[in-house]
C-alpha atoms as a PDB file:
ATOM      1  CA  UNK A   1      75.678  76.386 149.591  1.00  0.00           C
ATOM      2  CA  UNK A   2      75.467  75.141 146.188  1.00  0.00           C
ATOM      3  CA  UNK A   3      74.249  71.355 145.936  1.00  0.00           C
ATOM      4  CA  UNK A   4      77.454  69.170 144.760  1.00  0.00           C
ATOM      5  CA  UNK A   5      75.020  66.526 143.369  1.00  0.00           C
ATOM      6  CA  UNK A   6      71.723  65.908 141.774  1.00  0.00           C
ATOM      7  CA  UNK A   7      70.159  63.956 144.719  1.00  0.00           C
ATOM      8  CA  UNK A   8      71.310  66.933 147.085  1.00  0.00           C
ATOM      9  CA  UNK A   9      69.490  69.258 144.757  1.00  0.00           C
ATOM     10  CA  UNK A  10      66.530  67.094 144.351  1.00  0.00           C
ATOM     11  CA  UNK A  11      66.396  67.839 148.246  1.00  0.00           C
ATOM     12  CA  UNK A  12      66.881  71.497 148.338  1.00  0.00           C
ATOM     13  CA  UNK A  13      64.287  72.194 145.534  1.00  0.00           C
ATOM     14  CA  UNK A  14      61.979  69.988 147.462  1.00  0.00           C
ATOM     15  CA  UNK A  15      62.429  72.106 150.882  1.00  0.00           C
ATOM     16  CA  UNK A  16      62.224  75.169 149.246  1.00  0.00           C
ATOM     17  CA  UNK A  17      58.712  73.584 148.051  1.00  0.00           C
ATOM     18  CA  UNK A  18      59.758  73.557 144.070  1.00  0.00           C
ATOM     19  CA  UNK A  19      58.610  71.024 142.168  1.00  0.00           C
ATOM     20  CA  UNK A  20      60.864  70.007 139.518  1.00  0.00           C
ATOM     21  CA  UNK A  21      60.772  67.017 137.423  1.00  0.00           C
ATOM     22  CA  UNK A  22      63.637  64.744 137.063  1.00  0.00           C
ATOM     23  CA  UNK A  23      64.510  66.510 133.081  1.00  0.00           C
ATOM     24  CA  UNK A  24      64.448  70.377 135.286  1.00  0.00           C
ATOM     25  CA  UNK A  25      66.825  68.798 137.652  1.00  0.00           C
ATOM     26  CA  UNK A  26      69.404  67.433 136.032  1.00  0.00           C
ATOM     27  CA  UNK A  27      69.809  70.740 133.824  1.00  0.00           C
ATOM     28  CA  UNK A  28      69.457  73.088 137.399  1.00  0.00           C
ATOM     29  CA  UNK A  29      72.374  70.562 138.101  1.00  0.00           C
ATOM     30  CA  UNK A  30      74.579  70.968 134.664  1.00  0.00           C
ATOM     31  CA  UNK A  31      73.553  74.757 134.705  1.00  0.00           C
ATOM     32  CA  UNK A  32      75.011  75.241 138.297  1.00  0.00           C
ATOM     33  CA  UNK A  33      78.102  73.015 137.832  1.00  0.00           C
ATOM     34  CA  UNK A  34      79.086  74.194 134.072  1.00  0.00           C
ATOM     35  CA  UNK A  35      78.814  77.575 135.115  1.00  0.00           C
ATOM     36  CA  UNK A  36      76.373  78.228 132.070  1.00  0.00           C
ATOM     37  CA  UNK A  37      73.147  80.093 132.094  1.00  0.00           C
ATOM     38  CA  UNK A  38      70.044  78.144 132.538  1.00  0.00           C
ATOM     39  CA  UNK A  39      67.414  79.134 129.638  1.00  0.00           C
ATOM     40  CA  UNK A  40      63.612  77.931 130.726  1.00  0.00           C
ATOM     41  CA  UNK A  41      60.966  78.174 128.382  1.00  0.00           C
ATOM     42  CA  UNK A  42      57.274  77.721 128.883  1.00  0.00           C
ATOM     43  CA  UNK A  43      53.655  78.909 129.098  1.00  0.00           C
ATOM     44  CA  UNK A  44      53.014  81.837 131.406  1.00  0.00           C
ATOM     45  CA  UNK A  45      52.723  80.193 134.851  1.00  0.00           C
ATOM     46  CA  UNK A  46      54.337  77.023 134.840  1.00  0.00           C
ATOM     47  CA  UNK A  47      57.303  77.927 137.587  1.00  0.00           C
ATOM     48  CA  UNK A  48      60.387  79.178 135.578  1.00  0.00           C
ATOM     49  CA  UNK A  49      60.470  82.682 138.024  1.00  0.00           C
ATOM     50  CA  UNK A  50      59.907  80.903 141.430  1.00  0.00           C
ATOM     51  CA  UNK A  51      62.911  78.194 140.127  1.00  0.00           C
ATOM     52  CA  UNK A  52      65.276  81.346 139.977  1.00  0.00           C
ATOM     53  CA  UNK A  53      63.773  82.271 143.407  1.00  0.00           C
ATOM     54  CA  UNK A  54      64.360  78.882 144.429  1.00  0.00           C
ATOM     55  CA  UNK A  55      67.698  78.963 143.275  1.00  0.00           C
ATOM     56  CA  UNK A  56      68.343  81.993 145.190  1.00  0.00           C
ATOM     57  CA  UNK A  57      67.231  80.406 148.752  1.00  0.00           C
ATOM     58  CA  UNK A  58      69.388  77.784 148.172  1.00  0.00           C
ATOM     59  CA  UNK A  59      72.170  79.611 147.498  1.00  0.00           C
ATOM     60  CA  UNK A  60      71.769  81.921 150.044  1.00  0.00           C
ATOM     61  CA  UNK A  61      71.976  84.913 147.720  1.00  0.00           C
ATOM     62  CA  UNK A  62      69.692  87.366 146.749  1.00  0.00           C
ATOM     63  CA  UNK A  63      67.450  87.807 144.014  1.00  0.00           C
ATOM     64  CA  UNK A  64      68.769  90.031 141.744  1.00  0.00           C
ATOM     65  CA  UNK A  65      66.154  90.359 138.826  1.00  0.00           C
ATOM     66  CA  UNK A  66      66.209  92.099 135.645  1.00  0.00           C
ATOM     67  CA  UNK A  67      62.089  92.253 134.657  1.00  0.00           C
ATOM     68  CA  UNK A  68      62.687  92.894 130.310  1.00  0.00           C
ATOM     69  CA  UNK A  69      60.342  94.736 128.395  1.00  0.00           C
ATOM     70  CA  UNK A  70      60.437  96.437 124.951  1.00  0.00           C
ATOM     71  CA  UNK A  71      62.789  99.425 124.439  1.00  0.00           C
ATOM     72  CA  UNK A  72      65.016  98.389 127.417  1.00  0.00           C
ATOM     73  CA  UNK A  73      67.782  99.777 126.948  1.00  0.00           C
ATOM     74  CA  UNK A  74      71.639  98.731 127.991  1.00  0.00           C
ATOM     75  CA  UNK A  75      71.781 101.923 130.770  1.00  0.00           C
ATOM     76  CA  UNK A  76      68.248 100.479 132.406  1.00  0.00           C
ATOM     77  CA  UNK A  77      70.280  97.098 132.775  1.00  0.00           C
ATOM     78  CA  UNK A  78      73.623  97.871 133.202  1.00  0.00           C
ATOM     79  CA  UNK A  79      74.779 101.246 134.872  1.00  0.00           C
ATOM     80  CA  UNK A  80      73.906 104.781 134.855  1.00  0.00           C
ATOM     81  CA  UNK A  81      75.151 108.023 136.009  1.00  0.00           C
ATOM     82  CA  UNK A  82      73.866 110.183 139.135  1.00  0.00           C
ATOM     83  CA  UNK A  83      73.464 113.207 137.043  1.00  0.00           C
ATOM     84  CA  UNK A  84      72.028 114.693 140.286  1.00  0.00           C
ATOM     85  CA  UNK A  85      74.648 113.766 143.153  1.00  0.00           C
ATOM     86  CA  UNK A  86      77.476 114.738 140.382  1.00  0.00           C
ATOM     87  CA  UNK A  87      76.100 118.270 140.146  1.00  0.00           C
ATOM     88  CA  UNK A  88      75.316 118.392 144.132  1.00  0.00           C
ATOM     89  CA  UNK A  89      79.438 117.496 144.406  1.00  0.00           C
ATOM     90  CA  UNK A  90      80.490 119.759 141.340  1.00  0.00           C
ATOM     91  CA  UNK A  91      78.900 122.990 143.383  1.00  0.00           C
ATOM     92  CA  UNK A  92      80.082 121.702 146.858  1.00  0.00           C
ATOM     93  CA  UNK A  93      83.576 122.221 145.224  1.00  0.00           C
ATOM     94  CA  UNK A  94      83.406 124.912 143.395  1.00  0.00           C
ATOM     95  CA  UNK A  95      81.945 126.372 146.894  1.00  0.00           C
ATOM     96  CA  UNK A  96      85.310 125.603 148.082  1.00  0.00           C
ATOM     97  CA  UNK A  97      87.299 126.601 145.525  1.00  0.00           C
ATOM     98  CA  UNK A  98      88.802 123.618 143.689  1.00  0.00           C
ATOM     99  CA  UNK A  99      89.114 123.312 140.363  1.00  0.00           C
ATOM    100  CA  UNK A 100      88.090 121.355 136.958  1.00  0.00           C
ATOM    101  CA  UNK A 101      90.371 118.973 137.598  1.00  0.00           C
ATOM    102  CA  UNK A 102      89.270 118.047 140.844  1.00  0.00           C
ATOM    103  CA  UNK A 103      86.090 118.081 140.046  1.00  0.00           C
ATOM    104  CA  UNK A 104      86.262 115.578 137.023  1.00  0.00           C
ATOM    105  CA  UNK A 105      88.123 113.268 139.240  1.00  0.00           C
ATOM    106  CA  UNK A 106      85.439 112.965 141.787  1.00  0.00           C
ATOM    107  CA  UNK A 107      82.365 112.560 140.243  1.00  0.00           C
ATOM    108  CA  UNK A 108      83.198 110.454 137.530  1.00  0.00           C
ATOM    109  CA  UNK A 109      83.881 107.629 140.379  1.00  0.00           C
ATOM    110  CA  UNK A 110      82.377 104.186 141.137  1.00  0.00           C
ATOM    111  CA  UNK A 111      80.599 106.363 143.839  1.00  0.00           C
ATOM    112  CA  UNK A 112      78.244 108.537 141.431  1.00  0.00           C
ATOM    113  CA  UNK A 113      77.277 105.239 139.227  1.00  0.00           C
ATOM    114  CA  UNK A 114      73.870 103.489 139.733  1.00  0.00           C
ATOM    115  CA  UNK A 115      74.280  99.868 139.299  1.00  0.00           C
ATOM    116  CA  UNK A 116      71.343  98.083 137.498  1.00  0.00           C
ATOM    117  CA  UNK A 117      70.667  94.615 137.493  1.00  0.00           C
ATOM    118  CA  UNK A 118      73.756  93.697 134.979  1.00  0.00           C
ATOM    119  CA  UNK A 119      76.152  95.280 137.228  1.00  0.00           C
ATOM    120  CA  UNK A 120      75.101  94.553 140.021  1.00  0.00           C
ATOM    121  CA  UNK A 121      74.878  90.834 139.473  1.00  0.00           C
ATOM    122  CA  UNK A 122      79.155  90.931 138.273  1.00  0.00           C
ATOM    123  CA  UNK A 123      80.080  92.817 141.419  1.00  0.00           C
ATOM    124  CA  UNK A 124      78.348  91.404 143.473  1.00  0.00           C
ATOM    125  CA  UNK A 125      79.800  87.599 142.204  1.00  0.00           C
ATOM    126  CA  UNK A 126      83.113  88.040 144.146  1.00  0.00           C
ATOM    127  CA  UNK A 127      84.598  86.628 147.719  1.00  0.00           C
ATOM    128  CA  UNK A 128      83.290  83.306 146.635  1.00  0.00           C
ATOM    129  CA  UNK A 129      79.797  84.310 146.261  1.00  0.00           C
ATOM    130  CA  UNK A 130      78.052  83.779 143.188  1.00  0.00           C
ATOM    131  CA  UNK A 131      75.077  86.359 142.517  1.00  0.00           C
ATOM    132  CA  UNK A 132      71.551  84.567 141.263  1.00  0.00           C
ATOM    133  CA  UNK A 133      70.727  86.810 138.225  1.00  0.00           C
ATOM    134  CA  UNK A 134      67.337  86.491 137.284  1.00  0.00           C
ATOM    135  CA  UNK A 135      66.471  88.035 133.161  1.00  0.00           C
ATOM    136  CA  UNK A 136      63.027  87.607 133.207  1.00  0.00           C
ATOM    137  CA  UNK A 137      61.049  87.598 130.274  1.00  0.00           C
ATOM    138  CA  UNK A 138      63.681  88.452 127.662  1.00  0.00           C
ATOM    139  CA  UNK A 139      61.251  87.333 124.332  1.00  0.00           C
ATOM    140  CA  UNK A 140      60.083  90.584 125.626  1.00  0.00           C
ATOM    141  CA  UNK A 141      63.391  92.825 124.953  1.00  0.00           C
ATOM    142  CA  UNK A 142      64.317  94.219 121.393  1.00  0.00           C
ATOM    143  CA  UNK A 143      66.817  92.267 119.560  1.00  0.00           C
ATOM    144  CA  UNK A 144      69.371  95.013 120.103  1.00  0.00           C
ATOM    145  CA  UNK A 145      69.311  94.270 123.956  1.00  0.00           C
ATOM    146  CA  UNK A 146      69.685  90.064 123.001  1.00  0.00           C
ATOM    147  CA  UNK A 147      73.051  90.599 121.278  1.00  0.00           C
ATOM    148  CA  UNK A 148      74.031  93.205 123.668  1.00  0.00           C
ATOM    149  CA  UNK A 149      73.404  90.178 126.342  1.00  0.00           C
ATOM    150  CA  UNK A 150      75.122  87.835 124.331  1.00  0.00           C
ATOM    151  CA  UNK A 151      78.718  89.717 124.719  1.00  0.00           C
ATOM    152  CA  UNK A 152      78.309  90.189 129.104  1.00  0.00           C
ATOM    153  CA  UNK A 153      77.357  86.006 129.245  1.00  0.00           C
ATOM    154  CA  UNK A 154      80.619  85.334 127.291  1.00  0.00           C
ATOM    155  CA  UNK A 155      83.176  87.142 129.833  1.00  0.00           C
ATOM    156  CA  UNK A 156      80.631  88.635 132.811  1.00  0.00           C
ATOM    157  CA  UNK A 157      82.709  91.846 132.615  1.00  0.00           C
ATOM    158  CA  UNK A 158      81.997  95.286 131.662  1.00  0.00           C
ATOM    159  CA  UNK A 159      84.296  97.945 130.572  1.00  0.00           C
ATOM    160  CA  UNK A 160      83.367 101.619 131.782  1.00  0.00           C
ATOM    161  CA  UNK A 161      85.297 104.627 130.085  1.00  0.00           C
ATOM    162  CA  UNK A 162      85.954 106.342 132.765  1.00  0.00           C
ATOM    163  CA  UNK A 163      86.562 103.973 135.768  1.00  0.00           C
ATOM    164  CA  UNK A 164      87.989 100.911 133.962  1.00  0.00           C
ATOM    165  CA  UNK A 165      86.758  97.189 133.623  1.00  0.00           C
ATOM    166  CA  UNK A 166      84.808  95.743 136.219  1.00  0.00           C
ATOM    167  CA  UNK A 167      84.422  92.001 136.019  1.00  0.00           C
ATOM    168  CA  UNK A 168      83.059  89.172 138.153  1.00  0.00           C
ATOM    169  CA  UNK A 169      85.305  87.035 140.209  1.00  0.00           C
ATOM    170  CA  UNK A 170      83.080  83.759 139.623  1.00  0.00           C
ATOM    171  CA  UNK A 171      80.373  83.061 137.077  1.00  0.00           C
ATOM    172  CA  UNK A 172      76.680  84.257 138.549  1.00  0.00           C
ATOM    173  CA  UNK A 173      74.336  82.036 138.609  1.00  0.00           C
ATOM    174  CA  UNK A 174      71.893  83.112 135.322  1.00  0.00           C
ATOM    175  CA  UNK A 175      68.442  82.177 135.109  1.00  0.00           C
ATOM    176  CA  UNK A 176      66.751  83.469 131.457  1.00  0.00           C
ATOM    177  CA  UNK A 177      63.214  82.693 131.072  1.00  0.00           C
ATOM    178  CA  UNK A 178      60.579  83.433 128.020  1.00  0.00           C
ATOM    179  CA  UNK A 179      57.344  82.730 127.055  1.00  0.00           C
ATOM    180  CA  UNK A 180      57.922  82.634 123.988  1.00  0.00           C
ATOM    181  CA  UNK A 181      56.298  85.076 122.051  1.00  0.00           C
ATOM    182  CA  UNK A 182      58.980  85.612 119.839  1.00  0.00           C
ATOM    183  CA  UNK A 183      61.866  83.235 119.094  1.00  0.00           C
ATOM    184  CA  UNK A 184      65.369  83.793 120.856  1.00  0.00           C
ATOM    185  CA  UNK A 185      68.435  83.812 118.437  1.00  0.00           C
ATOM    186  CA  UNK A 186      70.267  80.549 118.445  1.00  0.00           C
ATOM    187  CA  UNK A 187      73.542  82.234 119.245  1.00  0.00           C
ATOM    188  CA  UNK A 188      72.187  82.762 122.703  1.00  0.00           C
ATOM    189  CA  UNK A 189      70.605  79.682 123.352  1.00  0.00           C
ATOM    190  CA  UNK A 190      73.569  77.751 122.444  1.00  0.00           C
ATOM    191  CA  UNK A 191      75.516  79.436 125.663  1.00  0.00           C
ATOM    192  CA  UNK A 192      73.010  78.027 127.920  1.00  0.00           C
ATOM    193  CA  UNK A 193      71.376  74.994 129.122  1.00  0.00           C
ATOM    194  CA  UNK A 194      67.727  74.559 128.027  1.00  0.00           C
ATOM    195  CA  UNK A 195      64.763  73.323 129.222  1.00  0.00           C
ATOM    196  CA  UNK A 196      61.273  73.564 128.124  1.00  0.00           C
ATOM    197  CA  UNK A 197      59.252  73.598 131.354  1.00  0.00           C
ATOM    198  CA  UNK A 198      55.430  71.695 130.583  1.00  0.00           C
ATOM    199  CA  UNK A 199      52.224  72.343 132.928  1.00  0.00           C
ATOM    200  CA  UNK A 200      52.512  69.482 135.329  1.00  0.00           C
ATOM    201  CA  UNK A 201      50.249  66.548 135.295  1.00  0.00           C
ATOM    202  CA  UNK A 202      47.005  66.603 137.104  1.00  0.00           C
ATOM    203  CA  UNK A 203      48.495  64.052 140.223  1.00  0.00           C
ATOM    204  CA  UNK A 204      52.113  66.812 139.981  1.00  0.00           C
ATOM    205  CA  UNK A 205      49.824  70.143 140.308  1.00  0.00           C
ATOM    206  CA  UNK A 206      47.614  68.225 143.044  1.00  0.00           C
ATOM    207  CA  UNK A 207      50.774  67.686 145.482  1.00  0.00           C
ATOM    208  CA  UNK A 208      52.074  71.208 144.902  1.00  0.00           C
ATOM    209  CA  UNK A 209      48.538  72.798 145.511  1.00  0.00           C
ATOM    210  CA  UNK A 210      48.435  70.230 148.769  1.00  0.00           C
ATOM    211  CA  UNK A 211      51.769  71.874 149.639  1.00  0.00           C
ATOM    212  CA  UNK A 212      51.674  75.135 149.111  1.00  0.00           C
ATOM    213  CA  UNK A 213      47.366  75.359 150.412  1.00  0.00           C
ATOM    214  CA  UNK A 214      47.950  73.282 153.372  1.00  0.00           C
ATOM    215  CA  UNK A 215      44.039  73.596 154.421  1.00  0.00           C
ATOM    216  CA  UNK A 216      42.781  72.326 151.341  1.00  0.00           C
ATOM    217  CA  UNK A 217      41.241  68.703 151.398  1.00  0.00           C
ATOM    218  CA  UNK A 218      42.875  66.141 148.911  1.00  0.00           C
ATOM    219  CA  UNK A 219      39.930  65.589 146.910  1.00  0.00           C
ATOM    220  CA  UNK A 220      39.292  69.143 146.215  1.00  0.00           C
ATOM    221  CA  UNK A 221      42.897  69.442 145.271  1.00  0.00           C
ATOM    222  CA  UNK A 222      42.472  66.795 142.848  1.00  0.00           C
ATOM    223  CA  UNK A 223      39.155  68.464 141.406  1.00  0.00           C
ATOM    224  CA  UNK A 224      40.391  71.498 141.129  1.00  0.00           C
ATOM    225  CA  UNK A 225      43.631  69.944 138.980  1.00  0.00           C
ATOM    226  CA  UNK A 226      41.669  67.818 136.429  1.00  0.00           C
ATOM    227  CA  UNK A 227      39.371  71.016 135.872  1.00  0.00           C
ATOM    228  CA  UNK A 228      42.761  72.749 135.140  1.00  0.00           C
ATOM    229  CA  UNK A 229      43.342  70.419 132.940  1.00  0.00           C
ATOM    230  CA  UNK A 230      40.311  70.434 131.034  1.00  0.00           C
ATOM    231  CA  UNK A 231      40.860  74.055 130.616  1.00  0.00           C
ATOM    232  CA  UNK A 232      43.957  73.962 129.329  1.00  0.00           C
ATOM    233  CA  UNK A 233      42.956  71.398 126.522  1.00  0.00           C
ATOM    234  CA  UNK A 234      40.563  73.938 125.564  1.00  0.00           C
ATOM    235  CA  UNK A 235      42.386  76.010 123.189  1.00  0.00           C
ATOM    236  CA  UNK A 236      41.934  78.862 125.338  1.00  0.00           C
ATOM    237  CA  UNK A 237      43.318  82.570 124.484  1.00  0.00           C
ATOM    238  CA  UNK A 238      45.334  82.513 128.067  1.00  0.00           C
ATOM    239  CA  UNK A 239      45.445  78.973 129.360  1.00  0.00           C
ATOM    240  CA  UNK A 240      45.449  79.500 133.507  1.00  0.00           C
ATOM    241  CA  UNK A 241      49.120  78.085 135.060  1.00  0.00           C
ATOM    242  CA  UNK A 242      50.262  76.780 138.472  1.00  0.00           C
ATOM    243  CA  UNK A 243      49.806  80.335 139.847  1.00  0.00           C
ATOM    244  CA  UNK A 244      45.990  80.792 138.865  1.00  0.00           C
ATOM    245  CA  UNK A 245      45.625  77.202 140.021  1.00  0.00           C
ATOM    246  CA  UNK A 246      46.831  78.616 143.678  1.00  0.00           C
ATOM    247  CA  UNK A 247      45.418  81.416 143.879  1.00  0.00           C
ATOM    248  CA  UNK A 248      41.816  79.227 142.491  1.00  0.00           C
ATOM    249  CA  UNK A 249      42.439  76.561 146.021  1.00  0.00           C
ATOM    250  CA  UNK A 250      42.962  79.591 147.692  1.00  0.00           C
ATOM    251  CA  UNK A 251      39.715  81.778 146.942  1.00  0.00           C
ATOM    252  CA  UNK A 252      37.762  78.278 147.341  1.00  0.00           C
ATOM    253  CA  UNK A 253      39.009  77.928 151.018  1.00  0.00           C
ATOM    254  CA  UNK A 254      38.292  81.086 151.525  1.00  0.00           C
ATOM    255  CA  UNK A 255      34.518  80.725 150.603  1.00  0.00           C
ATOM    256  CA  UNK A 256      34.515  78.088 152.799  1.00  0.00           C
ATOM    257  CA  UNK A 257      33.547  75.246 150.384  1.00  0.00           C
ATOM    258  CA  UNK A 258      34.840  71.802 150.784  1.00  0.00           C
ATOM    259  CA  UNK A 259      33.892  71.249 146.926  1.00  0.00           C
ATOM    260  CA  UNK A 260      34.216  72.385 143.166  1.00  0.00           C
ATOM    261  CA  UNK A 261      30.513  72.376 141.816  1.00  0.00           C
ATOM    262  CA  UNK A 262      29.755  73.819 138.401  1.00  0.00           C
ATOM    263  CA  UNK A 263      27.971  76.766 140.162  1.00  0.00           C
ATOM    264  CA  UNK A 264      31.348  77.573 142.085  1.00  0.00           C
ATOM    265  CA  UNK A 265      33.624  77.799 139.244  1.00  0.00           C
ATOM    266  CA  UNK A 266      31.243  79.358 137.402  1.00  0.00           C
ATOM    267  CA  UNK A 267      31.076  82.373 139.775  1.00  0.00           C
ATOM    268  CA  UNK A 268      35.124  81.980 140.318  1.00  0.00           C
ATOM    269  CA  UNK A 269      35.807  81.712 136.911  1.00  0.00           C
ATOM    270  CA  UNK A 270      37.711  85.237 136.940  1.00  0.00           C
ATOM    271  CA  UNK A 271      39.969  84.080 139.840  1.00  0.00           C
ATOM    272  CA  UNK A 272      41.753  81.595 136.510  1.00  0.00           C
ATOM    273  CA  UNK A 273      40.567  83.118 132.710  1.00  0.00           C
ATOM    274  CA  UNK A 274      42.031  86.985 132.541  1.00  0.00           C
ATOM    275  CA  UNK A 275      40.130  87.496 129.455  1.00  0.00           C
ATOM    276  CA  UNK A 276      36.331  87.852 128.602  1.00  0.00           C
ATOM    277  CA  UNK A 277      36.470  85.897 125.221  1.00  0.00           C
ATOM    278  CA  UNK A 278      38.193  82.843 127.084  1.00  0.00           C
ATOM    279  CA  UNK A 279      35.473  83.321 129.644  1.00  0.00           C
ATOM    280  CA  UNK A 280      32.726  83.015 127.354  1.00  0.00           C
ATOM    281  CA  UNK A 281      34.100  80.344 125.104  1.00  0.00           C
ATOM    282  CA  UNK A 282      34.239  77.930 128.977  1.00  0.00           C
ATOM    283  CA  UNK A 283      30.372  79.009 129.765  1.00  0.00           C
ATOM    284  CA  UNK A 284      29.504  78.041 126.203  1.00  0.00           C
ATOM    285  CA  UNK A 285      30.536  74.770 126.170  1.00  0.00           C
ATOM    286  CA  UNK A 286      29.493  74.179 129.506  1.00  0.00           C
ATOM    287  CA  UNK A 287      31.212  74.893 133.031  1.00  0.00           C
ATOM    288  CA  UNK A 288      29.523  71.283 134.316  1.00  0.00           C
ATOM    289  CA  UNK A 289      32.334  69.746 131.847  1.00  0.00           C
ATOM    290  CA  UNK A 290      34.620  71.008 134.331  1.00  0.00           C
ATOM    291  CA  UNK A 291      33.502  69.635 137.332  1.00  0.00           C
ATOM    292  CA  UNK A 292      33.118  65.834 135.802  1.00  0.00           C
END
């Protein structure tokens, strides 16, 4: 069930343990009432995938996700053909004798076509369900893909040669994310609602590590956040998000210490920095900076 009102959303996010700030809400809100797509922006890690997943529980839909990458291409997101079950039904009628005719009738069907993501999310929008569509990444698509993209969020209906057009019943629910490392065109971002989602503040990232690492003690929580912080101020290569702050509480429990000390982040340093420069650039200055 969709949330009618902001407080009511407020409350779902919050059960579905998703923080959102009171900005993320009220476009989640405009994005779901409007019917428009809802474009996040951000670092890597800051929570724009789990608020489509979030979106999803709430709904009570699945997660349909399109993951973008360079030289996707429209048949990856949209439909293709089951070259192999149409030529497994082309000999099991010749084997009986029908003809050409017959043949081209049957496997050019809804039946022999692979729905991708695109697809999937329009047919799936109907009997007063609305699909969560989740296009993940797109700074990462070619620019092709992005104007192919803009033309399904106008109407959310496709037109197949040979079967006819398919379209959606109701709007899906869209969810576009990007980090960024390329700009989106304008004409895109100006059919959705946009939000630039921040890393949360030290006291924000402490309640959602409290929440989602229920054995960790408070103050560790809140050691572990202001050495985020610091780390992030740092100019790094790959500054570490929510997740690597996580998945940091988490290998900390598990080693059984009650406490950040410079000689535990220093060996766990890998569990947040992905690269070696960013690394070396933290021991340099000093891990004890971290742990002030």
């Amino acid at each position: 069930m969709i949330p009618r009102t902001i407080e009511e959303l407020a409350t779902a996010l919050d059960r579905q343990d998703y923080f959102a700030g009171e900005d993320l809400i009220v476009a989640i809100h405009l994005s779901l009432q409007l019917g428009r797509p809802l474009f996040l922006e951000g670092e890597a890690g800051v929570g724009k995938t789990e608020a489509a997943k979030a979106l999803a529980a709430i709904a009570g839909e699945p997660l349909i996700r399109l993951q973008c990458y360079e030289g996707l291409d429209v048949s990856q997101a949209l439909y293709e053909w089951d070259y192999a079950r149409q030529m497994m039904e082309i000999r099991l009628l010749e084997a009986r004798g029908e003809g050409p005719r017959a043949q081209a009738r049957d496997v050019m069907s809804r039946e022999f076509l692979i729905a991708r993501p695109l697809l999937q999310a329009i047919e799936a929008s109907r009997d007063g369900h609305r699909a969560v569509l989740l296009i993940d990444e797109l700074d990462r698509a070619d620019e092709e893909f992005e104007a192919f993209l803009l033309e399904l969020l106008s109407d959310f209906q496709v037109s197949i040669p040979e079967i006819g057009t398919i379209e959606a019943e109701t709007s899906p629910i869209v969810v576009i994310t990007s980090n960024r490392t390329r700009e989106i065109h304008d004409a895109l971002k100006r059919r959705c609602i946009y939000h630039w989602i921040d890393y949360p503040s030290p006291s924000l990232e402490a309640a959602i590590v409290t929440r989602k690492v229920p054995a960790i003690e408070a103050a560790l929580a809140e050691s572990l956040t202001r050495a985020m912080e610091r780390l992030r101020d740092m100019q790094l290569f790959k500054p570490p998000g929510v997740a690597e702050t996580l998945d940091w509480a988490r290998s900390i429990n598990l080693l059984h210490h009650g406490r950040l000390t410079p000689e535990l982040a220093d060996r766990t340093l890998g569990v947040v920095l992905k690269y070696k420069d960013d690394i070396d650039a933290v021991r340099s200055a000093g891990v004890e900076a971290l742990v002030g």
